[in-house]
PDB file of N, CA and C in Angstrom:
ATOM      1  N   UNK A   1     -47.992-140.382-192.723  1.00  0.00           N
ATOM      2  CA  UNK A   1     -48.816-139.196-192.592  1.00  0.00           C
ATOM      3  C   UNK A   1     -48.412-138.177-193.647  1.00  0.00           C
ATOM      4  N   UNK A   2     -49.562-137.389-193.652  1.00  0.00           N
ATOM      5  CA  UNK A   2     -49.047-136.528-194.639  1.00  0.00           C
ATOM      6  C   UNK A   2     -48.566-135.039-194.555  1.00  0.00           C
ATOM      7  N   UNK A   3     -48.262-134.130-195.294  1.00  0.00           N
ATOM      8  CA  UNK A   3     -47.647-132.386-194.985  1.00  0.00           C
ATOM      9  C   UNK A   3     -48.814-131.934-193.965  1.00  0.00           C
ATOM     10  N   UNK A   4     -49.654-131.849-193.859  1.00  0.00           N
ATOM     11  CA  UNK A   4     -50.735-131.082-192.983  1.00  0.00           C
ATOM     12  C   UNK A   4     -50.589-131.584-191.456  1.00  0.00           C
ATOM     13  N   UNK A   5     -50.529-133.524-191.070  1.00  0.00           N
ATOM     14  CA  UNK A   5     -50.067-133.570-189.967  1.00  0.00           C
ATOM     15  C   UNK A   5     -48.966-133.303-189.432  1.00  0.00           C
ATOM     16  N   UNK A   6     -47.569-133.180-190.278  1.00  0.00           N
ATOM     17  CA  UNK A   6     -46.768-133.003-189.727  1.00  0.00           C
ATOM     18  C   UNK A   6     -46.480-131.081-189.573  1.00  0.00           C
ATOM     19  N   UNK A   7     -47.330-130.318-190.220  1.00  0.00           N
ATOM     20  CA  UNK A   7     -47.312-129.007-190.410  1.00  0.00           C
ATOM     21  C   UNK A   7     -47.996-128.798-189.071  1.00  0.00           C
ATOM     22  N   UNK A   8     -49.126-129.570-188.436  1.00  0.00           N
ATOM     23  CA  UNK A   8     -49.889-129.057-187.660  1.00  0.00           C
ATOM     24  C   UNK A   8     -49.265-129.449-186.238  1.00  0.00           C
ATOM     25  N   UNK A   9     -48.127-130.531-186.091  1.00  0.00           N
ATOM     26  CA  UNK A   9     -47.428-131.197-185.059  1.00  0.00           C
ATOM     27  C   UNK A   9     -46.857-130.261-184.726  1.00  0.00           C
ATOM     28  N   UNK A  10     -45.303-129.518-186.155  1.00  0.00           N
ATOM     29  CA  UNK A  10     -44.807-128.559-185.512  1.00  0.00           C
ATOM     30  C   UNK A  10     -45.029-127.262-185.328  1.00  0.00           C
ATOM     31  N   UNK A  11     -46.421-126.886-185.046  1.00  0.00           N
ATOM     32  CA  UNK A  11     -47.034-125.617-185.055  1.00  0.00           C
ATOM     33  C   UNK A  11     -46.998-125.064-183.490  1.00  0.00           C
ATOM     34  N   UNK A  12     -47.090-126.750-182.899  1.00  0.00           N
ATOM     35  CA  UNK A  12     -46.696-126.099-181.269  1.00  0.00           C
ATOM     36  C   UNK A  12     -45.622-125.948-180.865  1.00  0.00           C
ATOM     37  N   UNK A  13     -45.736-125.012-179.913  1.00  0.00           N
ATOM     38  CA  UNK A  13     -44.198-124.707-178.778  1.00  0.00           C
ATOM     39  C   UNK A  13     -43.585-125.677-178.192  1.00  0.00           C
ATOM     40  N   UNK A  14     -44.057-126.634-177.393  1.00  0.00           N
ATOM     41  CA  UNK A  14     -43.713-127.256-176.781  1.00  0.00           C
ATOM     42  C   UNK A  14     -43.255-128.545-177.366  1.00  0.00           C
ATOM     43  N   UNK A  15     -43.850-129.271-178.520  1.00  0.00           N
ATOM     44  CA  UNK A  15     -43.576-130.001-179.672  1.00  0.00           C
ATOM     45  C   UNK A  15     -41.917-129.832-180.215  1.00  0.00           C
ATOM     46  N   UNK A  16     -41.997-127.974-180.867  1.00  0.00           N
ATOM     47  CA  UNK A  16     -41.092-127.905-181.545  1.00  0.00           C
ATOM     48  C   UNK A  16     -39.798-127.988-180.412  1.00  0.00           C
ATOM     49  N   UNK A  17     -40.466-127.818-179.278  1.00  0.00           N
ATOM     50  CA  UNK A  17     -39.028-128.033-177.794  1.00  0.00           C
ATOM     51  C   UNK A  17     -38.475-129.388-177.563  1.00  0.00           C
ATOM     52  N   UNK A  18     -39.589-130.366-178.034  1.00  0.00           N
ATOM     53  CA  UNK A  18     -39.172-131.526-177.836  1.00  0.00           C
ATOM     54  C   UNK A  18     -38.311-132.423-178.809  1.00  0.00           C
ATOM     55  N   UNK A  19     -38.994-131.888-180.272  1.00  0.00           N
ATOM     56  CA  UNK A  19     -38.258-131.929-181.145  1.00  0.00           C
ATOM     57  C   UNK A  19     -36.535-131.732-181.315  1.00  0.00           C
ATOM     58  N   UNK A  20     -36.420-130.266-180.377  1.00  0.00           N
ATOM     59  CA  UNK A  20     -34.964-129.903-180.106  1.00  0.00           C
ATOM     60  C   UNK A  20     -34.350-130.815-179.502  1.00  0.00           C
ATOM     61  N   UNK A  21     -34.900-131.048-178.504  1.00  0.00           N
ATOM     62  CA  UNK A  21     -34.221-132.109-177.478  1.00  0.00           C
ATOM     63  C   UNK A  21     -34.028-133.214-178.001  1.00  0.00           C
ATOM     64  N   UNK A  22     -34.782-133.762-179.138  1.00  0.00           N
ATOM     65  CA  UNK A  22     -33.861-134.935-179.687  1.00  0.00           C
ATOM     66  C   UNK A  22     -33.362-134.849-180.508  1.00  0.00           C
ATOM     67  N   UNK A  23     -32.800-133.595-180.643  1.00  0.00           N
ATOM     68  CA  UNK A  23     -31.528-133.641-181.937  1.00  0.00           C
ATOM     69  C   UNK A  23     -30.420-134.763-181.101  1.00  0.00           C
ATOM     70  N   UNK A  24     -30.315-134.090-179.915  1.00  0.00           N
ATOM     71  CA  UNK A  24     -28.816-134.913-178.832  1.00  0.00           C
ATOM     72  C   UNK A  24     -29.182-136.420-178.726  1.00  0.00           C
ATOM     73  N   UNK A  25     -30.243-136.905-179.202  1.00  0.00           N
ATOM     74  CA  UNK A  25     -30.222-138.573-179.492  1.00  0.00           C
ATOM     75  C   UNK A  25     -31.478-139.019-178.044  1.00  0.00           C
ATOM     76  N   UNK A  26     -31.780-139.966-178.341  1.00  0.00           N
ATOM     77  CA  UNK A  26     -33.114-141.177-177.720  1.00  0.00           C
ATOM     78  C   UNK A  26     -33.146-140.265-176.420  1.00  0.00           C
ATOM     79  N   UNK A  27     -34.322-140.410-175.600  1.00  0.00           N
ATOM     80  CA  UNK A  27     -35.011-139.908-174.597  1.00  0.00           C
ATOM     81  C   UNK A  27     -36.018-140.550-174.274  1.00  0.00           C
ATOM     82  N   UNK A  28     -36.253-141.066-172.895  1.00  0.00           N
ATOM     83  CA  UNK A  28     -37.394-141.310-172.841  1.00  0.00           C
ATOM     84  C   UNK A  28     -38.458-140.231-172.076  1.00  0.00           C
ATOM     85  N   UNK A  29     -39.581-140.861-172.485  1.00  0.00           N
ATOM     86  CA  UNK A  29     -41.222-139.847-172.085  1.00  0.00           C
ATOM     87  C   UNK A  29     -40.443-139.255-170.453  1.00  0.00           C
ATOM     88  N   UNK A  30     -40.177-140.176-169.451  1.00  0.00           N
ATOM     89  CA  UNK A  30     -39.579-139.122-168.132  1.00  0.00           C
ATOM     90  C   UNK A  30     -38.726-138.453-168.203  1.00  0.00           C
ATOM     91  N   UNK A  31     -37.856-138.866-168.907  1.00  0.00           N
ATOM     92  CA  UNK A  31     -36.602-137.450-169.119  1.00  0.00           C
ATOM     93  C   UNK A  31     -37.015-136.341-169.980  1.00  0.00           C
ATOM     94  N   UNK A  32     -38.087-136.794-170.895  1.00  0.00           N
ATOM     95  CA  UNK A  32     -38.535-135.539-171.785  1.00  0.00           C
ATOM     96  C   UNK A  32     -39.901-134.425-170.924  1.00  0.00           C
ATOM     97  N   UNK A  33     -40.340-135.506-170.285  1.00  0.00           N
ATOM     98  CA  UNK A  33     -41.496-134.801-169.216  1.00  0.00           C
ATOM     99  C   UNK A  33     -40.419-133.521-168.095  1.00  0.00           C
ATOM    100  N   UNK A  34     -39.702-134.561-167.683  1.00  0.00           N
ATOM    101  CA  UNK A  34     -38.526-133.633-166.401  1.00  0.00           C
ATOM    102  C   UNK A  34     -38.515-132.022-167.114  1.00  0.00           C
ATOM    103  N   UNK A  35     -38.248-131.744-168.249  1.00  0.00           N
ATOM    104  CA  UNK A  35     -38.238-130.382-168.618  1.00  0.00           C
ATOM    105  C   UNK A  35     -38.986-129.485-168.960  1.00  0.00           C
ATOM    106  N   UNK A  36     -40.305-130.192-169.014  1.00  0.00           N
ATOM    107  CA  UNK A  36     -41.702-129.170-169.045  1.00  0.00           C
ATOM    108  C   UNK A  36     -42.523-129.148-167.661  1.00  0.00           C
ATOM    109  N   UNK A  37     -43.008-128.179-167.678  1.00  0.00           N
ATOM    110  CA  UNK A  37     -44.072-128.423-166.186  1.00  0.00           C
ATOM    111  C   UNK A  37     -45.349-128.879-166.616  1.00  0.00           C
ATOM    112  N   UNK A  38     -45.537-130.440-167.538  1.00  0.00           N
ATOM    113  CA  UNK A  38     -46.760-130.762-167.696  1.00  0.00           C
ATOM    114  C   UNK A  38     -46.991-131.534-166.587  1.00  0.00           C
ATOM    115  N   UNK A  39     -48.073-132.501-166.998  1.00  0.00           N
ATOM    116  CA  UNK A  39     -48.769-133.886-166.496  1.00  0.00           C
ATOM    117  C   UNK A  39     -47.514-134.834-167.439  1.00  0.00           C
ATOM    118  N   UNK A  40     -47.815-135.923-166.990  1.00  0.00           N
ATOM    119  CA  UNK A  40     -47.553-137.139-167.823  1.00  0.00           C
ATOM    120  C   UNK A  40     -48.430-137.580-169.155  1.00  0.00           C
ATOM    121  N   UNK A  41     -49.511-137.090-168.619  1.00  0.00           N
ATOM    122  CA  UNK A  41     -50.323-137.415-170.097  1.00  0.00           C
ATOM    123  C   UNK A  41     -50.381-136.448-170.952  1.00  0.00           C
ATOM    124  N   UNK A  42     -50.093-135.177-170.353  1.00  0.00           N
ATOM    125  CA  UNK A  42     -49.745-134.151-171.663  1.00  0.00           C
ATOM    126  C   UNK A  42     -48.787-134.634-172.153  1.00  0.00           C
ATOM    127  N   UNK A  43     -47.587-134.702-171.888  1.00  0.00           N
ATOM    128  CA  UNK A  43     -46.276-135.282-172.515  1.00  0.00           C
ATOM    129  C   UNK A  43     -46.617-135.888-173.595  1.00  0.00           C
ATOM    130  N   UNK A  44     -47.134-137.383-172.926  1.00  0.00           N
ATOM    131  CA  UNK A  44     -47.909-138.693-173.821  1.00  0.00           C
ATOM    132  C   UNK A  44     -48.357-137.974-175.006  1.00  0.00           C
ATOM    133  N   UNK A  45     -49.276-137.194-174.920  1.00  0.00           N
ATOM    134  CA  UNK A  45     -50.231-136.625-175.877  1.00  0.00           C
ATOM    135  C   UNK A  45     -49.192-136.357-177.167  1.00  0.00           C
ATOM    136  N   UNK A  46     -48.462-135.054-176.753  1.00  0.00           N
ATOM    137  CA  UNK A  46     -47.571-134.415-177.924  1.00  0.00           C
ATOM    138  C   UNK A  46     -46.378-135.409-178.330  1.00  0.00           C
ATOM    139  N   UNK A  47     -46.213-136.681-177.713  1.00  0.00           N
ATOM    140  CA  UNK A  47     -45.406-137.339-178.216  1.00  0.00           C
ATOM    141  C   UNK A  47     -45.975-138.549-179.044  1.00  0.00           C
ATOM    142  N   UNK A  48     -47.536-138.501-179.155  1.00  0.00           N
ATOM    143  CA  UNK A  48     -48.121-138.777-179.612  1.00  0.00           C
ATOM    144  C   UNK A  48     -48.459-138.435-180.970  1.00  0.00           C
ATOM    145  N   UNK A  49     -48.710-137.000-180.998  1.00  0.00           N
ATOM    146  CA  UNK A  49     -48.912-136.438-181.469  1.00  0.00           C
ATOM    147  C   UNK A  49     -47.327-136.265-183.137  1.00  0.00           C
ATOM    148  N   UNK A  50     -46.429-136.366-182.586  1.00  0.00           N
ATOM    149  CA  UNK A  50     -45.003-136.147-183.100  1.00  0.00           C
ATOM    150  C   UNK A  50     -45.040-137.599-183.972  1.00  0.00           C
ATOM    151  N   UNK A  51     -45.358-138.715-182.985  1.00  0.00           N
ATOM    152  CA  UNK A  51     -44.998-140.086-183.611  1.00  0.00           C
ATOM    153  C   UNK A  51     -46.252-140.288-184.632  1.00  0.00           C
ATOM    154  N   UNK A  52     -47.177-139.715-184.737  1.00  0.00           N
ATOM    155  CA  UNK A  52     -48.565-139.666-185.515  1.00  0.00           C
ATOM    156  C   UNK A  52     -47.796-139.637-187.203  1.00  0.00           C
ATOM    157  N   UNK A  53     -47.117-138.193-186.703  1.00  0.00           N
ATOM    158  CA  UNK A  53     -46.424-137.042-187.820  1.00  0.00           C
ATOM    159  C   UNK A  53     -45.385-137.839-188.279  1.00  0.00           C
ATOM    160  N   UNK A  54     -44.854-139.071-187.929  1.00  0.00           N
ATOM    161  CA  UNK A  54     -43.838-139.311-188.084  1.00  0.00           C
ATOM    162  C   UNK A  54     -42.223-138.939-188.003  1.00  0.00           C
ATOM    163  N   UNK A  55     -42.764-137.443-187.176  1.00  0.00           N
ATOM    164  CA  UNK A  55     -41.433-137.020-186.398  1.00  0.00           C
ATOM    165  C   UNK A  55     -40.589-137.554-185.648  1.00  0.00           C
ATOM    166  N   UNK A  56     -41.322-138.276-184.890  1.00  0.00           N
ATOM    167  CA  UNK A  56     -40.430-139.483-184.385  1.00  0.00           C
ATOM    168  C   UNK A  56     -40.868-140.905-184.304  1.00  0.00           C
ATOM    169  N   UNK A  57     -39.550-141.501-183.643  1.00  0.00           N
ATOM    170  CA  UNK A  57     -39.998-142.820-183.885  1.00  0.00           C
ATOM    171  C   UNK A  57     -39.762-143.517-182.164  1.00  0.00           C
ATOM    172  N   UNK A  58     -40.559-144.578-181.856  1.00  0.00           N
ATOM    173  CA  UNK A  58     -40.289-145.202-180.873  1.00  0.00           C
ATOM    174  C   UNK A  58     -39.424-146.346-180.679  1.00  0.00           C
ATOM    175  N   UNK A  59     -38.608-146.572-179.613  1.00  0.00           N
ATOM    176  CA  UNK A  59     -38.091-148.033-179.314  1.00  0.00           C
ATOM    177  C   UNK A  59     -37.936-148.405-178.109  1.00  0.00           C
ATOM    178  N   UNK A  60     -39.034-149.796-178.052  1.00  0.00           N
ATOM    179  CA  UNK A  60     -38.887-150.102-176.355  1.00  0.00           C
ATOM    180  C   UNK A  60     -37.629-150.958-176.109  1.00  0.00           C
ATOM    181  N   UNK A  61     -37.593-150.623-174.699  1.00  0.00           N
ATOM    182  CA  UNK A  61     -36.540-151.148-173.867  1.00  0.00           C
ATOM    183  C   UNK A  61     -37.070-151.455-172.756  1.00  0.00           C
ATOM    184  N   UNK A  62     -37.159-152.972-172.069  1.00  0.00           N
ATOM    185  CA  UNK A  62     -37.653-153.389-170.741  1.00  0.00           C
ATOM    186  C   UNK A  62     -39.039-152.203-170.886  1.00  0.00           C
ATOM    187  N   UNK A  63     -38.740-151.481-169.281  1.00  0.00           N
ATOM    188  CA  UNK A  63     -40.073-151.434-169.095  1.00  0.00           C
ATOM    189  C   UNK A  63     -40.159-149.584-169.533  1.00  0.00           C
ATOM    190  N   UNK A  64     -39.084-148.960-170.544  1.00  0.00           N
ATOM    191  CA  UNK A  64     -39.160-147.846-170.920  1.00  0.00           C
ATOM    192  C   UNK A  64     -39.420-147.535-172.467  1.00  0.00           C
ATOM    193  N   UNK A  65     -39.496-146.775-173.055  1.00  0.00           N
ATOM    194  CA  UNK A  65     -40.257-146.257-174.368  1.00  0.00           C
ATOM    195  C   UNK A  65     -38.725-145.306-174.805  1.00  0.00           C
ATOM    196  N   UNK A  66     -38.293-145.386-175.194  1.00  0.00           N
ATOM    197  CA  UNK A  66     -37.130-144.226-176.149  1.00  0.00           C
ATOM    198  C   UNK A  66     -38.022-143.351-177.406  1.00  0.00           C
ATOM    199  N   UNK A  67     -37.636-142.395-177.624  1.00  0.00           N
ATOM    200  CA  UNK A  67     -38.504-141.628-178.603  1.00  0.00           C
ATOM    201  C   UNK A  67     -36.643-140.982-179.471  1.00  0.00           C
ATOM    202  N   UNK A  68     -37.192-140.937-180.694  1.00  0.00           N
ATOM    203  CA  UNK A  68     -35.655-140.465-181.884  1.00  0.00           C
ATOM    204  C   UNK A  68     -36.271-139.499-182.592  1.00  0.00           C
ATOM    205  N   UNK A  69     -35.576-138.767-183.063  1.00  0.00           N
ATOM    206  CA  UNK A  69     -36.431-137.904-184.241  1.00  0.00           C
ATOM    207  C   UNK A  69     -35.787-138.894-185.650  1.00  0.00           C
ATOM    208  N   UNK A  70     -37.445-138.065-186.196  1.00  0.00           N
ATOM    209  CA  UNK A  70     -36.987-139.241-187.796  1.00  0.00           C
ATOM    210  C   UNK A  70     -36.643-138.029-189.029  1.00  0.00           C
ATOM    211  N   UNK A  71     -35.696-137.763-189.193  1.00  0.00           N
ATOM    212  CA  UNK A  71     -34.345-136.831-189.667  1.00  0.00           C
ATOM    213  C   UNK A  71     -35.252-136.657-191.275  1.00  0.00           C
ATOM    214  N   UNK A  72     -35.720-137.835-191.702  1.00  0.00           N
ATOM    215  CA  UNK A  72     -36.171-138.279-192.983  1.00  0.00           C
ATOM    216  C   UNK A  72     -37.669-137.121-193.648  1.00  0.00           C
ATOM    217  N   UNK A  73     -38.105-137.529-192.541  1.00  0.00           N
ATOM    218  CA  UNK A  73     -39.541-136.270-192.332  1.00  0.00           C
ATOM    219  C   UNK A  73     -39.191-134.937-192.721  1.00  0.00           C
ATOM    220  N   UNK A  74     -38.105-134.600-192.151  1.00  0.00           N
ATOM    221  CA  UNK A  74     -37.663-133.203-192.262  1.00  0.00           C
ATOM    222  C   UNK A  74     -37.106-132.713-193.517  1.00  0.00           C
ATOM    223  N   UNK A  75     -36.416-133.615-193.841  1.00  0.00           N
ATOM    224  CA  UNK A  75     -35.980-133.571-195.592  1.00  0.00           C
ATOM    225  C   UNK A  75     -36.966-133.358-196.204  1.00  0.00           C
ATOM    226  N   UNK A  76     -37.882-134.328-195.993  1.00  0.00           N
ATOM    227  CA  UNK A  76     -39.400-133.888-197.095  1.00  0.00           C
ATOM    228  C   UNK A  76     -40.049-132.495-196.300  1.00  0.00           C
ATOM    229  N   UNK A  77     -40.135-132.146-195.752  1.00  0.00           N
ATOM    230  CA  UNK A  77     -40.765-130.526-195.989  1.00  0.00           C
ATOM    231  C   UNK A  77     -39.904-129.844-196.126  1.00  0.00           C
ATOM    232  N   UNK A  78     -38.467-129.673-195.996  1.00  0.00           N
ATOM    233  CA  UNK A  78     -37.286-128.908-196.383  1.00  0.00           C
ATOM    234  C   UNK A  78     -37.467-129.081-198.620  1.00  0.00           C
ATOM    235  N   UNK A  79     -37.456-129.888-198.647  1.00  0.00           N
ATOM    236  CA  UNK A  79     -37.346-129.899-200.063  1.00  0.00           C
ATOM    237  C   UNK A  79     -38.887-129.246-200.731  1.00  0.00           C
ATOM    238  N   UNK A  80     -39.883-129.832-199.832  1.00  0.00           N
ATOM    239  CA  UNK A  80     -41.455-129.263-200.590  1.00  0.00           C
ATOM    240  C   UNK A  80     -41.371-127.171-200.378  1.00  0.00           C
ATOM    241  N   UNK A  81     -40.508-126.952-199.236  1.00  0.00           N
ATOM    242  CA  UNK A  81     -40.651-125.625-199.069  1.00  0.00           C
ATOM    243  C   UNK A  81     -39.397-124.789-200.524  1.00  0.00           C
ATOM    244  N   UNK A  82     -38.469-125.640-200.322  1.00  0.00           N
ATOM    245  CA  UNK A  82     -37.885-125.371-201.534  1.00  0.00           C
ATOM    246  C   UNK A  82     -38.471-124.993-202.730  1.00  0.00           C
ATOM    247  N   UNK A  83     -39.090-126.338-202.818  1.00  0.00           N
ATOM    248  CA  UNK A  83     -39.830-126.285-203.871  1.00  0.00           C
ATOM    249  C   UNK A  83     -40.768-125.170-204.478  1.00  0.00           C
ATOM    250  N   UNK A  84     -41.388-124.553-203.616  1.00  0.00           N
ATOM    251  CA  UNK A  84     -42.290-123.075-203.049  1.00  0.00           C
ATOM    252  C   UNK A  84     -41.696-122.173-203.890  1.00  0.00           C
ATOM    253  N   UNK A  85     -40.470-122.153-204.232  1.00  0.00           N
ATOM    254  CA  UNK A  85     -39.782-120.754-204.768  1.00  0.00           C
ATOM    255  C   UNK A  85     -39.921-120.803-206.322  1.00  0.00           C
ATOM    256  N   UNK A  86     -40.299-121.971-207.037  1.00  0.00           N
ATOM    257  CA  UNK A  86     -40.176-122.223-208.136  1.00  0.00           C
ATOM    258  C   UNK A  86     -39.460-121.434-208.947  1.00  0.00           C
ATOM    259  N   UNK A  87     -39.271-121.763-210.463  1.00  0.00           N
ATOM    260  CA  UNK A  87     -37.961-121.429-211.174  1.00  0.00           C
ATOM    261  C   UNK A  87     -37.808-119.903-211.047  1.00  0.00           C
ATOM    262  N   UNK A  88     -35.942-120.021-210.796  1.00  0.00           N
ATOM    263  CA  UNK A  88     -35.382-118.747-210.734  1.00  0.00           C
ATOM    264  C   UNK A  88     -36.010-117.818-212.232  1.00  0.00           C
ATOM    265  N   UNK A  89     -36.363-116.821-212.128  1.00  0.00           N
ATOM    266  CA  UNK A  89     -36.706-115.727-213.556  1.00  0.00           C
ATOM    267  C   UNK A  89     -35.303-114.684-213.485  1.00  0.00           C
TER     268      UNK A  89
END
């Protein structure tokens, strides 16, 4: 995906909350649901929405889903915002 989906992923609140939560490593959709007062399919949605962006990534296990953040993503808009300042004058 490209800068606009992942610009428009972390534009939400609740996204950029979930995002936090996997700095501390894998989670799955019920342990990440347990801390918001959504539905289950909202959850789904924005983690949907994240894995679209390539913010994160999935890995199944039996009959559960793990979600990671992908560290890599973040480098590339950290460096494109860098980039923003262009040469020191």
């Amino acid at each position: 995906m490209g800068m606009n989906e992942t610009l428009k992923a972390i534009s939400d609140p609740v996204r950029r909350d979930i995002l936090s939560m996997l700095k501390a490593g894998k989670k799955s959709a019920g342990e990440i649901g347990e801390r918001f007062n959504l539905t289950g399919a909202t959850v789904s949605y924005h983690l949907a929405k994240l894995k679209a962006a390539d913010l994160v990534v999935e890995e199944k296990y039996k009959n559960f889903i793990y979600y990671e953040l992908n560290a890599s993503v973040f480098e590339e808009v950290l460096l494109w915002i860098y980039n923003l300042g262009g040469e020191a004058k």
